[in-house]
PDB file of N, CA and C in Angstrom:
ATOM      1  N   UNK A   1      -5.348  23.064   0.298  1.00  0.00           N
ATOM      2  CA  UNK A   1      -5.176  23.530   1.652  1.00  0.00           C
ATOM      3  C   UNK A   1      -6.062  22.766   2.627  1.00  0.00           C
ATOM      4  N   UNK A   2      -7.311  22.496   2.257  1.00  0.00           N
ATOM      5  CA  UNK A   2      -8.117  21.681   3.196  1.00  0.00           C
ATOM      6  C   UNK A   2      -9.307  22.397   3.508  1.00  0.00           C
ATOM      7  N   UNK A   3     -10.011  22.135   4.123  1.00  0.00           N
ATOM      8  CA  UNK A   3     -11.209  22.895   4.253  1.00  0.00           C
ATOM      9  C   UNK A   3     -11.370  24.682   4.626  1.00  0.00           C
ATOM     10  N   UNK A   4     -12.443  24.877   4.019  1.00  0.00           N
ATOM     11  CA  UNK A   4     -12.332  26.454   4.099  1.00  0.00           C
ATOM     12  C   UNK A   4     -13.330  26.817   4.583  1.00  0.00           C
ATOM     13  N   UNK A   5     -13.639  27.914   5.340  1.00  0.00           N
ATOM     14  CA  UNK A   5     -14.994  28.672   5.911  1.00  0.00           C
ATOM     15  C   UNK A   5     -15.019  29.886   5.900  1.00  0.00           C
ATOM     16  N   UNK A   6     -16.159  30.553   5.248  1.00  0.00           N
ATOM     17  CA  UNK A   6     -15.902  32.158   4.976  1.00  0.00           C
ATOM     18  C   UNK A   6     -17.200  32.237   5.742  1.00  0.00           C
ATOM     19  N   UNK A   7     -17.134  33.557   6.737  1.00  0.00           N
ATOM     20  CA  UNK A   7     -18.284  34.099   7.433  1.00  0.00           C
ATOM     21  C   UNK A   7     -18.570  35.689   6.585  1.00  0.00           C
ATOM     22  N   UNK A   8     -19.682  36.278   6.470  1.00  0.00           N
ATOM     23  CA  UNK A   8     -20.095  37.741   5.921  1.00  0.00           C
ATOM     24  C   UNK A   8     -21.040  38.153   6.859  1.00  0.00           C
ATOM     25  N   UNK A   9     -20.306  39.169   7.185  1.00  0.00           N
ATOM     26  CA  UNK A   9     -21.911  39.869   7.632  1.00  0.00           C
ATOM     27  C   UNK A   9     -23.122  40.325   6.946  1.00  0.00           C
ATOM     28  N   UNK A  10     -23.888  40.613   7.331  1.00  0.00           N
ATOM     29  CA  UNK A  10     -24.991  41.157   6.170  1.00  0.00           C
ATOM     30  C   UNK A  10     -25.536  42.864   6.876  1.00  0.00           C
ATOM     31  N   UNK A  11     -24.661  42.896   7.234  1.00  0.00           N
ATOM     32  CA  UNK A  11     -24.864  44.705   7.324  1.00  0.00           C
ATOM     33  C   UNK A  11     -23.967  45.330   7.552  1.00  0.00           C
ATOM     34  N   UNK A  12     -23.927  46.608   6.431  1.00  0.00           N
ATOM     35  CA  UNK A  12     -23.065  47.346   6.400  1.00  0.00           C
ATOM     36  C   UNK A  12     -22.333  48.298   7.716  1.00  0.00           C
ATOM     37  N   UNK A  13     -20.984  48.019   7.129  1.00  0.00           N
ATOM     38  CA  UNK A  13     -19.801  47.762   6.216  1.00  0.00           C
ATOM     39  C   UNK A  13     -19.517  46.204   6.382  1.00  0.00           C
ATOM     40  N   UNK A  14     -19.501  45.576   5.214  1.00  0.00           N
ATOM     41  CA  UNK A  14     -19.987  44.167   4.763  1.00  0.00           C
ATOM     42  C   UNK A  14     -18.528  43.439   5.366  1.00  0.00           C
ATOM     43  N   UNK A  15     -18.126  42.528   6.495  1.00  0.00           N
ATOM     44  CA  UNK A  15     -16.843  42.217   6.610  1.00  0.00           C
ATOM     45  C   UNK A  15     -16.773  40.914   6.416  1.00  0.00           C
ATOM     46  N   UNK A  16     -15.966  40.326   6.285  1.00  0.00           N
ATOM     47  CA  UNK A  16     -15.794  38.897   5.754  1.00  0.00           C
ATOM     48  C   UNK A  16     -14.268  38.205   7.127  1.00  0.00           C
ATOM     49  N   UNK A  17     -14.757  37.224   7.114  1.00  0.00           N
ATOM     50  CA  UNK A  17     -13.897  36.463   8.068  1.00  0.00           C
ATOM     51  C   UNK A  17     -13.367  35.017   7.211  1.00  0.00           C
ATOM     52  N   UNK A  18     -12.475  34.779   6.859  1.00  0.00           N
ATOM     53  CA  UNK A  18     -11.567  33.393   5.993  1.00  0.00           C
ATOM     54  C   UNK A  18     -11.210  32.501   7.787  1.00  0.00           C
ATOM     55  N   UNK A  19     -11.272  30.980   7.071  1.00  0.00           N
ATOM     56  CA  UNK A  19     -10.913  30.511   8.360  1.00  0.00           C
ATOM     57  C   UNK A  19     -10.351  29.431   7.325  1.00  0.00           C
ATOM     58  N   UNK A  20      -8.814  28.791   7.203  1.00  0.00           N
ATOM     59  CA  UNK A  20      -8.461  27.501   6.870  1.00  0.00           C
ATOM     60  C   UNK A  20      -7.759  26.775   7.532  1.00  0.00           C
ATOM     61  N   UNK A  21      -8.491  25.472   6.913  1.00  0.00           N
ATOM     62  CA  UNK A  21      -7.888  24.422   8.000  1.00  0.00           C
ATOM     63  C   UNK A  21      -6.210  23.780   7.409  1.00  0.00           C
ATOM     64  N   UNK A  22      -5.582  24.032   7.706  1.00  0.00           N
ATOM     65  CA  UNK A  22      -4.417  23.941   6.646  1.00  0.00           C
ATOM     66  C   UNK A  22      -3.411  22.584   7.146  1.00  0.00           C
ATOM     67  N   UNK A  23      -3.855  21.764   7.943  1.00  0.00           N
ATOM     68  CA  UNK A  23      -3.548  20.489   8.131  1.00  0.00           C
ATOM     69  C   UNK A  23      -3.458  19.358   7.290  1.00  0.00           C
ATOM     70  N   UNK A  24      -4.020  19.796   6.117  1.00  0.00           N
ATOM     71  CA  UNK A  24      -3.980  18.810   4.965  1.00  0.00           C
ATOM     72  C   UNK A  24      -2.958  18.805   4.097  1.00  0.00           C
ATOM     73  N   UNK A  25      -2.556  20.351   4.227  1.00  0.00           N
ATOM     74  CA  UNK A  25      -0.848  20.532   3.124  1.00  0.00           C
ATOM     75  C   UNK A  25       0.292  20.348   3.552  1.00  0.00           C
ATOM     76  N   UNK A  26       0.977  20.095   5.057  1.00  0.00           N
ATOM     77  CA  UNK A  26       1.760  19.579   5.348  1.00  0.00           C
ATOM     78  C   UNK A  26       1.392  18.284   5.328  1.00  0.00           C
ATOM     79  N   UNK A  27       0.492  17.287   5.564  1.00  0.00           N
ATOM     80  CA  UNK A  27       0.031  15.910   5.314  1.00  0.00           C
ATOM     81  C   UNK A  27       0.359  15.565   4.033  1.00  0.00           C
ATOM     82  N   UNK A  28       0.134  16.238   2.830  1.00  0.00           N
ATOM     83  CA  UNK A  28       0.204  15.473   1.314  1.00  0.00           C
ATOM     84  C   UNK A  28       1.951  16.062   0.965  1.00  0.00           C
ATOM     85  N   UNK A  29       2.338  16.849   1.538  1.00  0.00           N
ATOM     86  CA  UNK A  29       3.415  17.107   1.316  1.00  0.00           C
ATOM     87  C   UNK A  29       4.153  16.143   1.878  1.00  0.00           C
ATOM     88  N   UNK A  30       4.252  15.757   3.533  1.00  0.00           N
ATOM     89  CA  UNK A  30       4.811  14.595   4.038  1.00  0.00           C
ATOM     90  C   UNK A  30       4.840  13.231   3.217  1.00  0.00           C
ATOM     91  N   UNK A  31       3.339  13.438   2.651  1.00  0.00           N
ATOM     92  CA  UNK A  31       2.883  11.968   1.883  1.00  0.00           C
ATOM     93  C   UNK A  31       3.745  11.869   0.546  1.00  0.00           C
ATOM     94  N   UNK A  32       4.291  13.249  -0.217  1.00  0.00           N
ATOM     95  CA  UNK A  32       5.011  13.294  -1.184  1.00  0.00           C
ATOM     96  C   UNK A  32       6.306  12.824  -1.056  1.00  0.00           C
ATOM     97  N   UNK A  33       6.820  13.264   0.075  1.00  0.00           N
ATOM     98  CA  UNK A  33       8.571  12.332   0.399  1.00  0.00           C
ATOM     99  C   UNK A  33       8.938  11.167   1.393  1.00  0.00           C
ATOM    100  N   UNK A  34       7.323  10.881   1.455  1.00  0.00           N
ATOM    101  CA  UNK A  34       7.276   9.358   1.976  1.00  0.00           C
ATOM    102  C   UNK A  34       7.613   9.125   3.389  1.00  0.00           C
ATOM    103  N   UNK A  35       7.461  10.184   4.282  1.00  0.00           N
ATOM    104  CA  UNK A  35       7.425  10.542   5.621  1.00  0.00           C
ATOM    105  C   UNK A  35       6.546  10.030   6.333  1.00  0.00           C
ATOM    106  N   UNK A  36       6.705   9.015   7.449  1.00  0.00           N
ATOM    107  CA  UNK A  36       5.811   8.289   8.343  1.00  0.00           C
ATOM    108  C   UNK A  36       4.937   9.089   9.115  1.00  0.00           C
ATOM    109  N   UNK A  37       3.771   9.455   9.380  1.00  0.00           N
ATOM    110  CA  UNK A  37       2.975   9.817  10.550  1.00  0.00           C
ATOM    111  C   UNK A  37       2.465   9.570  10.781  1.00  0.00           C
ATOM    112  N   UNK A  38       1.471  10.150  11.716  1.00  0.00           N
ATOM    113  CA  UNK A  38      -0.334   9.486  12.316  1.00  0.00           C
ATOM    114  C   UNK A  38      -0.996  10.645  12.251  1.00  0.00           C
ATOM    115  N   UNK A  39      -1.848  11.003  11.790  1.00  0.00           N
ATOM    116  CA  UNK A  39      -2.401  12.069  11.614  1.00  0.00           C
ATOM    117  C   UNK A  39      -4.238  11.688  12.345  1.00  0.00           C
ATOM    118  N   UNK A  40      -4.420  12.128  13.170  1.00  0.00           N
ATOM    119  CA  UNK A  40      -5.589  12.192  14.315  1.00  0.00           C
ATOM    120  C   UNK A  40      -6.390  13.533  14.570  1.00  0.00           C
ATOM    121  N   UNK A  41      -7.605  13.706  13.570  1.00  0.00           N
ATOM    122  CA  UNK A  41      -8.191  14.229  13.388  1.00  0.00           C
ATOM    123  C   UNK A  41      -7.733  16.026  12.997  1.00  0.00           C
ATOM    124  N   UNK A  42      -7.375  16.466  14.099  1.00  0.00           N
ATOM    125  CA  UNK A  42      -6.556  17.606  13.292  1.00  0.00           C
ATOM    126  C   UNK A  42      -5.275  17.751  14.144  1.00  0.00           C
ATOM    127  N   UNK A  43      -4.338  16.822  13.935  1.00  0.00           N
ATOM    128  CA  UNK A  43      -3.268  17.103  14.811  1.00  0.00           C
ATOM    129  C   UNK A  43      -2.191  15.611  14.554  1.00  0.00           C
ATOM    130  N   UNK A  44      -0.526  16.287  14.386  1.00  0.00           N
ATOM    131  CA  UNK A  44      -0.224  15.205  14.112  1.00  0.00           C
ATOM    132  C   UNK A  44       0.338  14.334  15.501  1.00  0.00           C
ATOM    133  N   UNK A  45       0.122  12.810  15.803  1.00  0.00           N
ATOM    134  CA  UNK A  45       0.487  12.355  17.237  1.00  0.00           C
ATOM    135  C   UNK A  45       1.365  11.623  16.801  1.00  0.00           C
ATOM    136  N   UNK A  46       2.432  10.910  15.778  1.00  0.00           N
ATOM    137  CA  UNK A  46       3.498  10.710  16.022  1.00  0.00           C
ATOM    138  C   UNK A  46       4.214  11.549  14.782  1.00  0.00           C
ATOM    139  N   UNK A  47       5.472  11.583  14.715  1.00  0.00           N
ATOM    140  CA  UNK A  47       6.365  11.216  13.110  1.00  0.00           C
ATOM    141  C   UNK A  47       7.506  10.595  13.347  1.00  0.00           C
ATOM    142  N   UNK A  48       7.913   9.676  12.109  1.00  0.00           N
ATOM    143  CA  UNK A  48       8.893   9.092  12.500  1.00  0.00           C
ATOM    144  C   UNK A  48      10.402   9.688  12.339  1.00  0.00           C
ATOM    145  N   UNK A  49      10.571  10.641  11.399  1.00  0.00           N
ATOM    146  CA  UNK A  49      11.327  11.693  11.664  1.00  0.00           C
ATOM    147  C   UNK A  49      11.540  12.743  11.749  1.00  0.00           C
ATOM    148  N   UNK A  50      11.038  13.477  13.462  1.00  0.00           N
ATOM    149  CA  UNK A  50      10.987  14.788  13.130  1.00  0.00           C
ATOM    150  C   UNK A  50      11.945  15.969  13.234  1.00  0.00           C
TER     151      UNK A  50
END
């Protein structure tokens, strides 16, 4: 999926916050059927067929 960030609080009632960066699994997936893009930091700026 790509990078992950979990926040916790430390006082009760203990909550947890998930944050993913999920820009990387449409990227290797594209990269799997050989799909042209540009991929610029977190965002895609061209494809060649979208």
């Amino acid at each position: 999926m790509g990078l992950i960030h979990i926040r916790l609080t430390t006082r009760f009632p203990v909550t947890a916050q998930v944050y993913i960066k999920g820009h990387t699994w449409p990227a290797l997936q594209m990269l799997k059927k050989l799909l042209g893009f540009n991929l610029h930091e977190n965002a895609f700026t061209a494809l060649d067929d979208p």
